[in-house]
Protein backbone atom coordinates (compact mmCIF):
# COMPACT_ATOMS: atom_id res chain seq x y z
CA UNK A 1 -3.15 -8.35 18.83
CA UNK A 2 -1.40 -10.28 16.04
CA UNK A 3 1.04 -9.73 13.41
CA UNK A 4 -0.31 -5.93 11.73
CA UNK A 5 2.20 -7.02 8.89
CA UNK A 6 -0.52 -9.55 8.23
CA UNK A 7 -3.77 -8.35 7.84
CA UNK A 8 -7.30 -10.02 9.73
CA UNK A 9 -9.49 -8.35 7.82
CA UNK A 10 -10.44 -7.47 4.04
CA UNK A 11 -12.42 -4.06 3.86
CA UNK A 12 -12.04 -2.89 0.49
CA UNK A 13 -14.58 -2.39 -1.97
CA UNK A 14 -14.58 -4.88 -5.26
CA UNK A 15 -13.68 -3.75 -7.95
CA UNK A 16 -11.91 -1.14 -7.20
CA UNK A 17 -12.98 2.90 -9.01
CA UNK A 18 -10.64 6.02 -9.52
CA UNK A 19 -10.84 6.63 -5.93
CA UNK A 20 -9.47 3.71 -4.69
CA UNK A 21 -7.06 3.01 -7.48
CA UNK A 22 -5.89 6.38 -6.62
CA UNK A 23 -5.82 5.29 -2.78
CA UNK A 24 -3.51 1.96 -4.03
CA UNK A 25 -1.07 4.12 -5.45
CA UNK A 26 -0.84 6.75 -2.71
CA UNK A 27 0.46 3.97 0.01
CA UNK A 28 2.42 2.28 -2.65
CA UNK A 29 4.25 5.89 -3.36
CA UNK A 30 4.11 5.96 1.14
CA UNK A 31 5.99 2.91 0.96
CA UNK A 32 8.68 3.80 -1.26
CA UNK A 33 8.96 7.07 0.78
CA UNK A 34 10.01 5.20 3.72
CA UNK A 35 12.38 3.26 1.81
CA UNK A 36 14.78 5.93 0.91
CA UNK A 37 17.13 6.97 3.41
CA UNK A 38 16.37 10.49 3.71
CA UNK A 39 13.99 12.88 5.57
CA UNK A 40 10.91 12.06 3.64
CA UNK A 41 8.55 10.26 6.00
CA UNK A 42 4.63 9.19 5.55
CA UNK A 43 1.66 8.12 7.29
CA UNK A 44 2.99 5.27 7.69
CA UNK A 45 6.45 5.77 9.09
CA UNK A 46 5.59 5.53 12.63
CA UNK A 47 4.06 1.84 12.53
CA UNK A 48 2.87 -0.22 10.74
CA UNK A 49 0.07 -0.39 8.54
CA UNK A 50 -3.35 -0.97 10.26
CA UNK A 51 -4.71 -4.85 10.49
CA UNK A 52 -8.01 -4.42 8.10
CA UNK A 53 -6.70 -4.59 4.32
CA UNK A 54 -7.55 -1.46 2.23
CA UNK A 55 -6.35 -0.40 -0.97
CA UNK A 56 -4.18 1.86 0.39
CA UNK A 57 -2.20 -0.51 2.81
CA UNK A 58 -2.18 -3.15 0.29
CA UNK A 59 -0.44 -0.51 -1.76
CA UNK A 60 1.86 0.24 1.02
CA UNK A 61 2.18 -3.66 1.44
CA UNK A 62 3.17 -4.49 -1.90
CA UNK A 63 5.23 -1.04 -2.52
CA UNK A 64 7.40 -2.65 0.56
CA UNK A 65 8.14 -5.30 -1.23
CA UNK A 66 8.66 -4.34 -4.94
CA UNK A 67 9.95 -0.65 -3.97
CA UNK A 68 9.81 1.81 -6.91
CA UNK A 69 8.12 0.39 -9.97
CA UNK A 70 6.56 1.63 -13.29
CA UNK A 71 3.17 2.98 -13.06
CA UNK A 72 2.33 -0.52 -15.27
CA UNK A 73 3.46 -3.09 -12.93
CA UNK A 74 1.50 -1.40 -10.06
CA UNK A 75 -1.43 -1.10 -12.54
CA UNK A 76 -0.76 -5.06 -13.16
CA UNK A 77 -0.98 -5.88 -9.59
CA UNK A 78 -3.51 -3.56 -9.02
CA UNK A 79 -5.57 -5.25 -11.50
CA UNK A 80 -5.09 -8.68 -9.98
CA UNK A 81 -5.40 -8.06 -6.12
């Protein structure tokens, strides 16, 4: 098994509908989740996100890395993944 922090695979639909804009920002609100030191946890809290990219992992992915944003930067980033 490699890296999961890395993903092997690309699943996701082009160009992406409600759904799975809605799916983007649902692990990008995950990620920030497990950010905060508190009790909150999500799916993701006990490991890491899967190896195959969806839009929800790539949400949790790049919510790791930016942390709590405006709904226009995700939309930005969103809009160029």
């Amino acid at each position: 098994m490699g890296n999961p922090i890395i993903p092997t695979g690309d699943i996701r639909q082009e160009n992406p509908g409600p759904d799975r804009q809605g799916a983007f920002k649902r692990g990008w609100t995950a990620a920030v989740k497990d950010l905060k030191d508190n009790d909150e946890s999500s799916k993701y809290s006990d490991g890491p996100p899967p190896e195959d990219l969806t839009w929800d992992n790539l949400g949790y992915r790049l919510g790791c890395n930016f942390g709590e944003t405006d709904d226009e930067l995700q939309q930005e980033l969103l809009s160029g993944a």
